[in-house]
N, C-alpha and C. Protein backbone atom coordinates (compact mmCIF):
# COMPACT_ATOMS: atom_id res chain seq x y z
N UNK A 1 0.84 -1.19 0.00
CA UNK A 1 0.00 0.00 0.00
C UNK A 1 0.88 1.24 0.00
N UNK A 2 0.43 2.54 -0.61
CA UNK A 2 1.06 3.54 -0.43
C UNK A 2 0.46 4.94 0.09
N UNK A 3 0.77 5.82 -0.71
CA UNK A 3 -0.17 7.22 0.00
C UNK A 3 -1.41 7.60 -1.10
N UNK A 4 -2.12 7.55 -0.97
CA UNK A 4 -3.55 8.30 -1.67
C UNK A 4 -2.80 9.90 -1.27
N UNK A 5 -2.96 10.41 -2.84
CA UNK A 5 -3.23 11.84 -2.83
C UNK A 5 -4.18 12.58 -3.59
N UNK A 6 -4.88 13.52 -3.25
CA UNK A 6 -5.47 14.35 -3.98
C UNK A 6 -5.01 15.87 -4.77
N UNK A 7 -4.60 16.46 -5.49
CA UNK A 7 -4.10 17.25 -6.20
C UNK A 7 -4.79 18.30 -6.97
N UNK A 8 -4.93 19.30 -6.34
CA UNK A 8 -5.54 20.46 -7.89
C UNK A 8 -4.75 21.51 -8.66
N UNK A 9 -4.98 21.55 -9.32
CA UNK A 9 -3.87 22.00 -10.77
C UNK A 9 -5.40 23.30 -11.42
N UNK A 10 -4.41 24.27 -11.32
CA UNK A 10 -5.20 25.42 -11.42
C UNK A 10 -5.22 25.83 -12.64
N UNK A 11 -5.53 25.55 -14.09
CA UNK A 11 -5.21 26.15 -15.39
C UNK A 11 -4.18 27.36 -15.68
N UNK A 12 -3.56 27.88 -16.30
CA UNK A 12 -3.49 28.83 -16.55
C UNK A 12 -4.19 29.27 -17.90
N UNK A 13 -4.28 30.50 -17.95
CA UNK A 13 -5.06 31.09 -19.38
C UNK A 13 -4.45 30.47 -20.33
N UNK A 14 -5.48 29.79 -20.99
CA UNK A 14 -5.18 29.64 -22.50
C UNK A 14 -4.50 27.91 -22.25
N UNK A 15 -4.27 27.22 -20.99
CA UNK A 15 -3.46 26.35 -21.29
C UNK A 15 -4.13 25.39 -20.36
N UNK A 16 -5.54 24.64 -20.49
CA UNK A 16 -6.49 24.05 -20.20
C UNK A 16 -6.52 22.40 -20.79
N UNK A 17 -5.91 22.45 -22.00
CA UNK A 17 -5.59 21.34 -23.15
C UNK A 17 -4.79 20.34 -23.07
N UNK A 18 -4.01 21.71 -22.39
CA UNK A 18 -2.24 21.12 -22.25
C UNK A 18 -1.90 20.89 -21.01
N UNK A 19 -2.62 21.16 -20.01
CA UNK A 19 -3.07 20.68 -18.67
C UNK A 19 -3.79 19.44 -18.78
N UNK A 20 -4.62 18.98 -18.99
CA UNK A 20 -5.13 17.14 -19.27
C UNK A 20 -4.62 16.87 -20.19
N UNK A 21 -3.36 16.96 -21.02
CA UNK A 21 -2.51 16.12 -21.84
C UNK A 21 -1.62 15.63 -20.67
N UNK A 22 -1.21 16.44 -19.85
CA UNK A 22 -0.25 16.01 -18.88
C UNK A 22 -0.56 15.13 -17.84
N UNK A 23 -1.79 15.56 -17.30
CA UNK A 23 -2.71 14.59 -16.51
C UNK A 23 -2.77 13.58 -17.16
N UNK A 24 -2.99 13.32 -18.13
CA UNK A 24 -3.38 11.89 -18.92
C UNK A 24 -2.12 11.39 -18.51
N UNK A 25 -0.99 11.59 -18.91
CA UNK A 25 0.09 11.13 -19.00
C UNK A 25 0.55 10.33 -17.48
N UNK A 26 0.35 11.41 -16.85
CA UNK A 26 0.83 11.72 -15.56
C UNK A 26 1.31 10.48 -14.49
N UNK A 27 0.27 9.74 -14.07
CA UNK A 27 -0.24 8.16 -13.51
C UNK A 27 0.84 7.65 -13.97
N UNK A 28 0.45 7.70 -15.75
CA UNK A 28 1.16 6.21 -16.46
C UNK A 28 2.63 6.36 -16.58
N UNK A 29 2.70 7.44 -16.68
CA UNK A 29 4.64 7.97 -16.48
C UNK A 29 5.30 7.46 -15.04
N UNK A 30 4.24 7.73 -13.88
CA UNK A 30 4.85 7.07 -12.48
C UNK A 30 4.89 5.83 -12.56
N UNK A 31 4.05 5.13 -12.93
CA UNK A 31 3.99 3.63 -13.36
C UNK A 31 4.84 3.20 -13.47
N UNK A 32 5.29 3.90 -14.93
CA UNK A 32 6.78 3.77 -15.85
C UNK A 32 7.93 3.23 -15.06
N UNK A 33 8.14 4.56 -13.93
CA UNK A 33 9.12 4.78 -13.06
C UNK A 33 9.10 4.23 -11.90
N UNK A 34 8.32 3.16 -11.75
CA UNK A 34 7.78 2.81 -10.59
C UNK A 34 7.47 3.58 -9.18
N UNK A 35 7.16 4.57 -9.44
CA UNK A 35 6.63 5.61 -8.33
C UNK A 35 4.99 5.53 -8.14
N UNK A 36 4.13 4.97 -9.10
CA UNK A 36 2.70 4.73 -8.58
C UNK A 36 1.91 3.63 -8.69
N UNK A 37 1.14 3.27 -7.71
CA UNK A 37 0.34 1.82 -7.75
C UNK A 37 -0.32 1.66 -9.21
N UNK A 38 -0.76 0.53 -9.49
CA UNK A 38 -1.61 0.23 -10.22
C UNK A 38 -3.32 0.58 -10.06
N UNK A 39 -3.74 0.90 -8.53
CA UNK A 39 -4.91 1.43 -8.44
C UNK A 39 -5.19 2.58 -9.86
N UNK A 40 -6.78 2.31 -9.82
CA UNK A 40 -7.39 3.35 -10.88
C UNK A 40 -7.06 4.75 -10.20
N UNK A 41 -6.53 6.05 -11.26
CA UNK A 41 -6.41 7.44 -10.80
C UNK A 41 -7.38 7.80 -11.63
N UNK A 42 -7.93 8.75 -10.84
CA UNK A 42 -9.33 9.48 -10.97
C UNK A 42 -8.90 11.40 -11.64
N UNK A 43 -9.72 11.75 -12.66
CA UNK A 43 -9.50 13.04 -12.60
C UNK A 43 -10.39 13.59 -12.90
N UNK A 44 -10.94 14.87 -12.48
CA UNK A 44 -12.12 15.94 -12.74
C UNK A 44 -12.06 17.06 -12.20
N UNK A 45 -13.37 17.73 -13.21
CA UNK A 45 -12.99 19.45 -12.95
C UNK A 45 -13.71 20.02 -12.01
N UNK A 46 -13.74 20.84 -11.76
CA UNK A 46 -14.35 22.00 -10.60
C UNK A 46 -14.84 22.87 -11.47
N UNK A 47 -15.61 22.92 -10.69
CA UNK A 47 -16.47 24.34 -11.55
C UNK A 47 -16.12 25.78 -12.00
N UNK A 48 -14.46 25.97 -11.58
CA UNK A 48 -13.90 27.29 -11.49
C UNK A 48 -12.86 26.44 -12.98
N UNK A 49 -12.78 25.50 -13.49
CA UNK A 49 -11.97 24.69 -14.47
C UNK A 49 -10.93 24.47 -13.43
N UNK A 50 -10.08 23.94 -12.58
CA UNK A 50 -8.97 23.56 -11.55
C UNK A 50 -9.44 22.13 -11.94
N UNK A 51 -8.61 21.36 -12.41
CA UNK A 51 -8.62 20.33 -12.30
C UNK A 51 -7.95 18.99 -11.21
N UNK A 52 -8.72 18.16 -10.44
CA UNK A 52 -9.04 17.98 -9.48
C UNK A 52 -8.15 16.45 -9.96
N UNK A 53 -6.97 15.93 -9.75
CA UNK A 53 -6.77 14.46 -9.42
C UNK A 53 -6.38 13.50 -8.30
N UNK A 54 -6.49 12.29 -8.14
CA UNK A 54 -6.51 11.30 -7.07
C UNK A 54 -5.85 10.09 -7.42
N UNK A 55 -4.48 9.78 -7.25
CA UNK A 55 -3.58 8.54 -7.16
C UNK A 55 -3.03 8.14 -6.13
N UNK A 56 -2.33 6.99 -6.22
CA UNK A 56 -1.95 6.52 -5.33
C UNK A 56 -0.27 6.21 -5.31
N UNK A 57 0.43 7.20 -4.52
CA UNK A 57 2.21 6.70 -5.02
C UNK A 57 2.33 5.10 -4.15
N UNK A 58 3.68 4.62 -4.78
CA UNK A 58 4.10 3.43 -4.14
C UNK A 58 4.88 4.13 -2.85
N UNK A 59 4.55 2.97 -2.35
CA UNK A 59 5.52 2.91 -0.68
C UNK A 59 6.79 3.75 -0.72
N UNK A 60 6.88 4.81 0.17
CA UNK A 60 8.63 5.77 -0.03
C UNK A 60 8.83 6.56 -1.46
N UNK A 61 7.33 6.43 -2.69
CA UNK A 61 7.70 7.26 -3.31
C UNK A 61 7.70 8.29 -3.93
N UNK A 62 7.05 9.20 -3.04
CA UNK A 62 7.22 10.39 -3.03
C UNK A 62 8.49 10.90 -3.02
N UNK A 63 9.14 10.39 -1.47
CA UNK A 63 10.45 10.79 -1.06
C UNK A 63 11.39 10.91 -2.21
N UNK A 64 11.66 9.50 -3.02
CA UNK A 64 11.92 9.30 -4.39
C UNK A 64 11.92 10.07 -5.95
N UNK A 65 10.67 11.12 -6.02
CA UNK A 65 9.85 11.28 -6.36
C UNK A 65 10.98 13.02 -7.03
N UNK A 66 11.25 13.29 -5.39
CA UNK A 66 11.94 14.56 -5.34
C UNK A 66 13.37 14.65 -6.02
N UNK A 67 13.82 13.46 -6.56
CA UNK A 67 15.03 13.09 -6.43
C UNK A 67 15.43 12.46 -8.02
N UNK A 68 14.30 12.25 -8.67
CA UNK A 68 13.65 11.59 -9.83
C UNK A 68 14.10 12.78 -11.17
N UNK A 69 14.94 12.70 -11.89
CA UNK A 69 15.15 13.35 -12.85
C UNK A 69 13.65 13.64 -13.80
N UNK A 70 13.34 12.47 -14.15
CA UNK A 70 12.03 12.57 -14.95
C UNK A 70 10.46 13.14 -14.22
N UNK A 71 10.63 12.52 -13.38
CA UNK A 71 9.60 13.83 -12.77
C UNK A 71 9.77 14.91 -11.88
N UNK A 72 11.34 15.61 -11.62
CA UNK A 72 11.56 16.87 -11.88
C UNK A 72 11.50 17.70 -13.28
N UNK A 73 11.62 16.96 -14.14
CA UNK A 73 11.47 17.64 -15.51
C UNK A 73 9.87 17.77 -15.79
N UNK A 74 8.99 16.37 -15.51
CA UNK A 74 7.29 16.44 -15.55
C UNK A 74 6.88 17.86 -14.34
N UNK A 75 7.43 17.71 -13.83
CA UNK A 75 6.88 19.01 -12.54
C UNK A 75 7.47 20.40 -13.55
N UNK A 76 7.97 20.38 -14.26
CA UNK A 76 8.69 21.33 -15.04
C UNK A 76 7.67 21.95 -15.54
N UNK A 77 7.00 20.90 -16.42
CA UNK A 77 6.00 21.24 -17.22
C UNK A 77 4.41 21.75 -16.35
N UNK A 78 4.39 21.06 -16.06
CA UNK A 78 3.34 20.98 -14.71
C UNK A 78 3.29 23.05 -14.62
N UNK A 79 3.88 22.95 -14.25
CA UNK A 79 4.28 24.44 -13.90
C UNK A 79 3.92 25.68 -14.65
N UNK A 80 4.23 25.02 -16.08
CA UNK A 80 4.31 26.04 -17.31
C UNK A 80 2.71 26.39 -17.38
N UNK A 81 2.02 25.34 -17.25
CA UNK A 81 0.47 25.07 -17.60
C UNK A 81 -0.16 25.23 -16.50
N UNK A 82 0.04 25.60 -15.34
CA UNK A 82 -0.70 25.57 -14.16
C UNK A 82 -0.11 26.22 -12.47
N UNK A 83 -1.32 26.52 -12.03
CA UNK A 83 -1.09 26.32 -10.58
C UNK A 83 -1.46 25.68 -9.70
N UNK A 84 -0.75 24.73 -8.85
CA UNK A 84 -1.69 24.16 -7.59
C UNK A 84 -1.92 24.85 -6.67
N UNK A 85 -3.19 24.96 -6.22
CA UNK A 85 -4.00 25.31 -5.36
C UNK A 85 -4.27 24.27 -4.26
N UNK A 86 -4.50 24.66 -3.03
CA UNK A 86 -5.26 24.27 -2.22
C UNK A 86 -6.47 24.05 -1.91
N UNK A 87 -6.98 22.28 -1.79
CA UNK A 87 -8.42 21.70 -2.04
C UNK A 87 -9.29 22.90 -1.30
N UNK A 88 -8.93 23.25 -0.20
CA UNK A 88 -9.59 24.21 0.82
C UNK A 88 -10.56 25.51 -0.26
N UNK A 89 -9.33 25.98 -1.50
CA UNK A 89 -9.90 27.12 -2.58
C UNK A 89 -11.07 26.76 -3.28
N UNK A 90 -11.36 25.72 -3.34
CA UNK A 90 -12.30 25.02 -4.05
C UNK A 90 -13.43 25.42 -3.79
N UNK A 91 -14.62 25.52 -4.35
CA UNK A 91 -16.22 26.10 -3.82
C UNK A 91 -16.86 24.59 -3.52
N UNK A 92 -16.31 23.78 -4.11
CA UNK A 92 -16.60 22.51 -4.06
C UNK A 92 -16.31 21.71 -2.28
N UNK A 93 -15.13 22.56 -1.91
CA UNK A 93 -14.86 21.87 -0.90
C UNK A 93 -15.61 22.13 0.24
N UNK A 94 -16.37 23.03 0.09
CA UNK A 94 -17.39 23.62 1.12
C UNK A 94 -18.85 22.83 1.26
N UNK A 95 -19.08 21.62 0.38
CA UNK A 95 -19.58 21.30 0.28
C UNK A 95 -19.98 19.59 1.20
N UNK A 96 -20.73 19.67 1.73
CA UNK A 96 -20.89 18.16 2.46
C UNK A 96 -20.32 16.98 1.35
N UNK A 97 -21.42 17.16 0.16
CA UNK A 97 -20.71 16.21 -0.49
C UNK A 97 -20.56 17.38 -2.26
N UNK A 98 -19.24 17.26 -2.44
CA UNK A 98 -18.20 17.50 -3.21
C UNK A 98 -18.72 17.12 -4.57
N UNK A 99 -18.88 17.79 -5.53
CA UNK A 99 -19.43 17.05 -6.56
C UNK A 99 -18.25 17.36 -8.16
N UNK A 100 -17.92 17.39 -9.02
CA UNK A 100 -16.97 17.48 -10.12
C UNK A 100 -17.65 16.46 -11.34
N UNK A 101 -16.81 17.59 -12.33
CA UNK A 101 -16.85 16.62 -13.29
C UNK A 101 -15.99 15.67 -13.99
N UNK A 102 -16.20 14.50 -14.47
CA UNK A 102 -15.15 13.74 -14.87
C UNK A 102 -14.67 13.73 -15.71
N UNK A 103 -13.44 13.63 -15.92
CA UNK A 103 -12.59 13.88 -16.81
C UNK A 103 -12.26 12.09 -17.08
N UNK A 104 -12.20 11.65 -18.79
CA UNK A 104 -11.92 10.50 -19.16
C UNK A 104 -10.75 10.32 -19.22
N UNK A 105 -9.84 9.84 -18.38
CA UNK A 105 -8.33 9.48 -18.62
C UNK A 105 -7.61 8.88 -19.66
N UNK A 106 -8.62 8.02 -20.65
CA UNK A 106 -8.13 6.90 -21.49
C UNK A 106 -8.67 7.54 -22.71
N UNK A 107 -9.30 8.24 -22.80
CA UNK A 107 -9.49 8.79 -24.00
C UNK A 107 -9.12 10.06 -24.47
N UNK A 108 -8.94 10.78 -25.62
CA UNK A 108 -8.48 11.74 -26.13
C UNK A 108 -9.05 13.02 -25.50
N UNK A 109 -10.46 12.93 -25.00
CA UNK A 109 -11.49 14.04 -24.79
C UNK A 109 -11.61 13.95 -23.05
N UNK A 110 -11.70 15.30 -22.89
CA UNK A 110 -11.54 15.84 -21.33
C UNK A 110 -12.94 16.39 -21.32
């Protein structure tokens, strides 16, 4: 087992596209590198467009994670296209129960 995280990634103008190209990627690249479980990762939007995801790293690898050439370079990008925010910013999070929309991971369309 490892850590469940939740993550929001704040668009920047104009770069909404290129923000769930990366998400798509994202999971299957840790995979790659062995930094994330095989559990299903979940992604969806908020009503402000912040896109909202949920994986699971492997055991210690986060720690790893920091240290990881390839996803210091993915956080690179990450960056260019976005801001993370805090779930707390969310209008959603004020909510008993939390509602979003889903975003298809396996397919071309967000």
């Amino acid at each position: 087992m490892g850590d469940m995280v939740i993550v929001a990634y704040r668009p920047k103008p104009g770069c909404e596209v290129a923000l769930i190209d990366l998400v798509r990627d994202h999971v299957p690249d840790l995979r790659r590198w062995g930094l994330a479980t095989d559990r299903p990762a979940l992604a969806m939007r908020a009503g402000d467009g912040t896109i909202v995801e949920v994986f699971e790293w492997c055991d210690g690898a986060i720690a790893r994670a920091h240290e990881h050439p390839d996803v210091l370079a993915m956080w690179g990008r990450y960056a260019q296209v976005c801001d993370y925010v805090p779930l707390r910013d969310l209008a959603e999070a004020a909510q008993m129960f939390a509602q979003f929309v889903p975003i298809d991971l396996d397919e071309g369309n967000g």
